[in-house]
N, C-alpha and C. Protein backbone atom coordinates (compact mmCIF):
# COMPACT_ATOMS: atom_id res chain seq x y z
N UNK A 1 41.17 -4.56 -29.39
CA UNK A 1 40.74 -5.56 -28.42
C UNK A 1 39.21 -5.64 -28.43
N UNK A 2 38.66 -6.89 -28.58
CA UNK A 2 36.80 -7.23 -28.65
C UNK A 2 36.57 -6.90 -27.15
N UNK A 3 34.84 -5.88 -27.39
CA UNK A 3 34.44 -6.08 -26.11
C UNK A 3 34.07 -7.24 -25.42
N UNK A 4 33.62 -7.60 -24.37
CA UNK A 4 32.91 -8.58 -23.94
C UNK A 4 31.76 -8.56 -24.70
N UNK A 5 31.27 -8.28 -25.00
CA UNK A 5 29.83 -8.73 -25.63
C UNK A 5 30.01 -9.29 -27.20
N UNK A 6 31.02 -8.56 -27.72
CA UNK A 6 31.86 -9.18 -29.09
C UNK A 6 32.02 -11.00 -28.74
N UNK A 7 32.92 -10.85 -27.50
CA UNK A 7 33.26 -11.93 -27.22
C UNK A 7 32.26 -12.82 -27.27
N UNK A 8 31.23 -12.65 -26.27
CA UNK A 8 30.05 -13.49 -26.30
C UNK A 8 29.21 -13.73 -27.12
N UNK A 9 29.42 -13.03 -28.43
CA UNK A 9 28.69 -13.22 -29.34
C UNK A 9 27.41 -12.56 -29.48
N UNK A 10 27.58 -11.15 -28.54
CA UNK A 10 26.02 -10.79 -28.71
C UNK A 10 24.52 -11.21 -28.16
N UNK A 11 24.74 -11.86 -27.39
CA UNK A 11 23.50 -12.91 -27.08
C UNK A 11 21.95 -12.07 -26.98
N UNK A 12 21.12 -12.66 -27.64
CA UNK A 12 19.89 -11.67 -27.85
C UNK A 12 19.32 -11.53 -26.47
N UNK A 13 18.81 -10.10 -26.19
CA UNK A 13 18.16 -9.72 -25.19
C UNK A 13 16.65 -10.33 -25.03
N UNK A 14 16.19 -10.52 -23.84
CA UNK A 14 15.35 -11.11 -23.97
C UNK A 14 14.25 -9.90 -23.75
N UNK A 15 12.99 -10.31 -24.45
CA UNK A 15 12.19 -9.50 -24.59
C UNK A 15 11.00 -9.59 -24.01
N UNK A 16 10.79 -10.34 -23.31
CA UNK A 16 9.90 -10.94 -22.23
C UNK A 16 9.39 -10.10 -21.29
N UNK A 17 8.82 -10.36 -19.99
CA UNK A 17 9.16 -9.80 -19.05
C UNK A 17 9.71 -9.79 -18.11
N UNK A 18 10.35 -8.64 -18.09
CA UNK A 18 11.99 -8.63 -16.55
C UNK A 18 10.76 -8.33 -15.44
N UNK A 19 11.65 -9.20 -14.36
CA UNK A 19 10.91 -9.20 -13.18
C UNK A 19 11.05 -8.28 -12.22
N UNK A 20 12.11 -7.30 -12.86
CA UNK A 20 12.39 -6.50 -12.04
C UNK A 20 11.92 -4.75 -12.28
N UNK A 21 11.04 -4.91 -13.72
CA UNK A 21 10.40 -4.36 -13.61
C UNK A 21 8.93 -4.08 -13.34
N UNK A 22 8.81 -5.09 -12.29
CA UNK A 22 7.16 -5.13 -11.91
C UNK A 22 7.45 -4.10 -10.42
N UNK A 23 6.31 -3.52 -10.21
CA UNK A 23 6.77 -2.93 -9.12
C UNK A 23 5.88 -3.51 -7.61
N UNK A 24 6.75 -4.45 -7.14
CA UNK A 24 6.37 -5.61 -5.89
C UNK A 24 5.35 -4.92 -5.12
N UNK A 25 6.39 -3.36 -4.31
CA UNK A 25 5.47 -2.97 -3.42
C UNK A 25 4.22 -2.25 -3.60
N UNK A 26 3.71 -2.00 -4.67
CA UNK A 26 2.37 -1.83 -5.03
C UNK A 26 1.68 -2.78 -5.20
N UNK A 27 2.03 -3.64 -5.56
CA UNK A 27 1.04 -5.07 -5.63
C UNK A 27 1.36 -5.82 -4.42
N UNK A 28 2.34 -5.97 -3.42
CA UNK A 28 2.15 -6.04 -1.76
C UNK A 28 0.89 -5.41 -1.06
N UNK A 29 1.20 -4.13 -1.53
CA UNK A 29 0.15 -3.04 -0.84
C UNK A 29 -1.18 -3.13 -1.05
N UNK A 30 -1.41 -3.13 -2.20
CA UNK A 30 -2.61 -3.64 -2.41
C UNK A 30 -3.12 -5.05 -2.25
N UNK A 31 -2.42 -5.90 -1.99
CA UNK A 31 -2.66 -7.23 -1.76
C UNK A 31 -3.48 -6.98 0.31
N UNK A 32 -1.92 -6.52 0.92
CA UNK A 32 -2.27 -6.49 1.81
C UNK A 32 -3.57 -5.44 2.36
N UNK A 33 -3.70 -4.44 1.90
CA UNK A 33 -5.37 -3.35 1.32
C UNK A 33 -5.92 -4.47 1.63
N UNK A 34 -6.25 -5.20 0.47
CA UNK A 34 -7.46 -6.31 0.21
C UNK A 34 -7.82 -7.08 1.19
N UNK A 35 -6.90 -7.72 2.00
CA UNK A 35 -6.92 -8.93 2.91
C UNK A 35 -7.03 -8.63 4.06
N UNK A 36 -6.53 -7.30 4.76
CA UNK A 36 -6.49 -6.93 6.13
C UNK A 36 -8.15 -6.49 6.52
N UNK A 37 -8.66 -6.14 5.75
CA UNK A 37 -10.11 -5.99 6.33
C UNK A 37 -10.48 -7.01 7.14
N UNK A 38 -10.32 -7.98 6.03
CA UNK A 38 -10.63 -9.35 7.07
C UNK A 38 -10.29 -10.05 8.24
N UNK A 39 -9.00 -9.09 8.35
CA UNK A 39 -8.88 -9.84 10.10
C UNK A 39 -8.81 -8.50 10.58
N UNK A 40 -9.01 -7.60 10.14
CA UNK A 40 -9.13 -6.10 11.40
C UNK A 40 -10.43 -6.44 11.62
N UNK A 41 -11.32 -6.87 10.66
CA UNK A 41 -12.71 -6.47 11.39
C UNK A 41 -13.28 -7.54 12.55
N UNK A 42 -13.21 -8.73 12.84
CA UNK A 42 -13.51 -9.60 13.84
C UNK A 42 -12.68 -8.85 15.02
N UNK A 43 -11.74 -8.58 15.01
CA UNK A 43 -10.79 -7.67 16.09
C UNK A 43 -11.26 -6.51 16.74
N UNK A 44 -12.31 -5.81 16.25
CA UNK A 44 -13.04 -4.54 16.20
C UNK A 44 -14.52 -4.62 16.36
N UNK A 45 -14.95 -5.43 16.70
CA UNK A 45 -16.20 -6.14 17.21
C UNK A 45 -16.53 -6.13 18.49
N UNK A 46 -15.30 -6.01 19.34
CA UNK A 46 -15.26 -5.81 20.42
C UNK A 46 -16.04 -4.47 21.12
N UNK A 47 -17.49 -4.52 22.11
CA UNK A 47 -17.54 -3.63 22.75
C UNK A 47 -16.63 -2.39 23.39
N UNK A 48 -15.29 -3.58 23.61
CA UNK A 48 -14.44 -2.71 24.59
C UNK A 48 -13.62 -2.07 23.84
N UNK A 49 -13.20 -1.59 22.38
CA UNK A 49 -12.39 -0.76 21.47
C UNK A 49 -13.49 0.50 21.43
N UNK A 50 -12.37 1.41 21.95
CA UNK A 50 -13.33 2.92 21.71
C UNK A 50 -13.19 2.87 20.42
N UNK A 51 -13.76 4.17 19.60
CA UNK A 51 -14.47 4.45 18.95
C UNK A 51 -13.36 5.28 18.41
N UNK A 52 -12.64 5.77 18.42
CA UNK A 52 -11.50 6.53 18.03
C UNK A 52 -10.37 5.02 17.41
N UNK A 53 -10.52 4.39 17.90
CA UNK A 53 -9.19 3.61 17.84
C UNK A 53 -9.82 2.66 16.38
N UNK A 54 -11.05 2.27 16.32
CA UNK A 54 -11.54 1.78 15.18
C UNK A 54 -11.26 2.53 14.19
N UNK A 55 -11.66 3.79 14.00
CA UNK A 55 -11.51 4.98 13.13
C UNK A 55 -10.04 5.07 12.55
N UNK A 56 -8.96 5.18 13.30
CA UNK A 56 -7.57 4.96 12.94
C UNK A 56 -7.32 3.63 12.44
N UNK A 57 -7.82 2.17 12.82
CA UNK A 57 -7.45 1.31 12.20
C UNK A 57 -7.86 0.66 11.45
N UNK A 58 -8.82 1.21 11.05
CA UNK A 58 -10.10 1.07 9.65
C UNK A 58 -9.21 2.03 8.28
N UNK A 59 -8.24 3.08 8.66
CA UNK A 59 -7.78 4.09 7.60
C UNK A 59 -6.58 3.08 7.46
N UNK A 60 -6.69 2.40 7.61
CA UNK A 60 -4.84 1.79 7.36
C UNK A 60 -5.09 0.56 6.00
N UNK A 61 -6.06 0.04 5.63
CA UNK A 61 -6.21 -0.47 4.53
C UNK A 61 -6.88 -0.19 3.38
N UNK A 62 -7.31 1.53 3.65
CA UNK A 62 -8.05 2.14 2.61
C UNK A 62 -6.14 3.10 2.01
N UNK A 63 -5.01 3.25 2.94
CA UNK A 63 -4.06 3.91 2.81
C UNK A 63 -3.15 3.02 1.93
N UNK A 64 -3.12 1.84 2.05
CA UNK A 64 -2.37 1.07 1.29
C UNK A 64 -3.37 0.36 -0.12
N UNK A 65 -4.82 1.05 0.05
CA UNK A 65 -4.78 0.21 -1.29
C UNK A 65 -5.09 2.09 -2.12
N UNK A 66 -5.03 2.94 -1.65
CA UNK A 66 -4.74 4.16 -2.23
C UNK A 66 -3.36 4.03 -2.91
N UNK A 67 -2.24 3.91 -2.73
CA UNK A 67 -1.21 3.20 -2.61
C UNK A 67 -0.59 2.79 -3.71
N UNK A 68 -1.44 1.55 -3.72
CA UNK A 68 -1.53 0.63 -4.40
C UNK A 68 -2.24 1.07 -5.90
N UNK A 69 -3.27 1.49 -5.78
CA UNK A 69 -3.70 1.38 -7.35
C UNK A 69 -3.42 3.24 -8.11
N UNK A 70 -2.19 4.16 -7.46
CA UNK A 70 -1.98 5.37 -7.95
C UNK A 70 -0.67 5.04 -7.99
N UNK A 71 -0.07 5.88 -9.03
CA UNK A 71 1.18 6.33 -9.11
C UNK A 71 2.03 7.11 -7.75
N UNK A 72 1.71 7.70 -7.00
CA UNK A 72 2.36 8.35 -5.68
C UNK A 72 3.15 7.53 -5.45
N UNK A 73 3.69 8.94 -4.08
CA UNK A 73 4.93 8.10 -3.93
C UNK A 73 4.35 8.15 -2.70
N UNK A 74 5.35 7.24 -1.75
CA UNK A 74 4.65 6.45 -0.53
C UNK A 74 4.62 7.87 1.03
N UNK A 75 5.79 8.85 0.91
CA UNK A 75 4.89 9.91 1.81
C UNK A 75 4.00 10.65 1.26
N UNK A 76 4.03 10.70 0.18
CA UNK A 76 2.58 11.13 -0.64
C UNK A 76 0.89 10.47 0.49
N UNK A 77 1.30 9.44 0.36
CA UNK A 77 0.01 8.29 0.58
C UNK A 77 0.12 8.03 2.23
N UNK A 78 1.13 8.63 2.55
CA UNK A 78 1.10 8.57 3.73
C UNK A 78 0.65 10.11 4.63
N UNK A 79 0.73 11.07 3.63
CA UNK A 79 0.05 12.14 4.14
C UNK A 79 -1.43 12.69 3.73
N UNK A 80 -1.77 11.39 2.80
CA UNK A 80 -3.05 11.53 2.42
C UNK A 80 -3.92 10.28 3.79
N UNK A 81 -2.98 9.41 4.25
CA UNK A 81 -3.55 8.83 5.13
C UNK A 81 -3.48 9.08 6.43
N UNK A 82 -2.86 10.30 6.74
CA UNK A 82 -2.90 11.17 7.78
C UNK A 82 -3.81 12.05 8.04
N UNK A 83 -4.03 12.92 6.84
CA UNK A 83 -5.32 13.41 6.77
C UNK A 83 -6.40 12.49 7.16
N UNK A 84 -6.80 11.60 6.71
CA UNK A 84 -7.78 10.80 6.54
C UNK A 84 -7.99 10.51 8.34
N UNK A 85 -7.13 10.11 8.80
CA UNK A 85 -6.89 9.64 9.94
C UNK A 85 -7.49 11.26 11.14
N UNK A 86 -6.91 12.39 10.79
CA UNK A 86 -7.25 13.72 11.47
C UNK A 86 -8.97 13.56 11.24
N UNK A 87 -9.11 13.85 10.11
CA UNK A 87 -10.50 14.46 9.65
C UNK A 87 -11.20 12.95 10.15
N UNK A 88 -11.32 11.72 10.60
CA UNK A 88 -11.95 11.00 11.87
C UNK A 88 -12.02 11.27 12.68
N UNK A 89 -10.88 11.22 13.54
CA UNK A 89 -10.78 11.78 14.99
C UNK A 89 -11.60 13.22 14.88
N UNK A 90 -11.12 14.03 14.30
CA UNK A 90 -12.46 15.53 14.34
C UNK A 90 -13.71 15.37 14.08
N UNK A 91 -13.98 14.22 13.46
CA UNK A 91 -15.33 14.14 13.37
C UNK A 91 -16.28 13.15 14.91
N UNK A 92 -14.92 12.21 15.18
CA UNK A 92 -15.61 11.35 16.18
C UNK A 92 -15.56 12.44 17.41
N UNK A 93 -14.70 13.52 17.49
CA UNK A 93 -14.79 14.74 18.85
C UNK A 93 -16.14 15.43 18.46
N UNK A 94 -16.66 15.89 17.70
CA UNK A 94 -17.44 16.07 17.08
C UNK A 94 -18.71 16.17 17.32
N UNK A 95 -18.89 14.68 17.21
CA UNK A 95 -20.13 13.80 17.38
C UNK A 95 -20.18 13.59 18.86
N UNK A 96 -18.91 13.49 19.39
CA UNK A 96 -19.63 12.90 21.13
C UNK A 96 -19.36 14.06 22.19
């Protein structure tokens, strides 16, 4: 009995590129990295945002474009952006 692919005649593989091997959420991540500066920072202009809270939401687009341009895996990058996030806050207790 022919396999299916007998049947079909073999049809040539395509050699192109499969779309399914691009990997989306790194190039999400880094997309979104790139672009969020730009609306966190008019947001953060504000007198009235302490100084702690900038610090945490300033690490959130340096975490995704870390992310983004390494091989890791995403609690990897998420405990490198935890750190990142500690060692602020200790520095802004720190300082004041």
């Amino acid at each position: 009995m022919p396999s299916k692919r007998e049947l079909i005649d073999n049809p040539p593989r395509n050699n192109g590129l499969s779309w399914s091997e691009i990997q989306w959420g790194r190039i999400s991540a880094f997309l979104i990295g790139i672009s969020s500066p730009f609306l966190i920072f008019p947001l953060l202009n504000s007198q009235w945002v302490p100084s702690w809270m900038i610090a945490v939401t300033l690490t959130i687009p340096m975490i995704l474009l870390y992310y983004g341009f390494t091989q890791i895996s995403r609690r990897e990058a998420l405990k490198a952006g935890m750190g990142m996030i500690v060692a602020s806050l200790v520095e802004i207790h720190m300082l004041s």
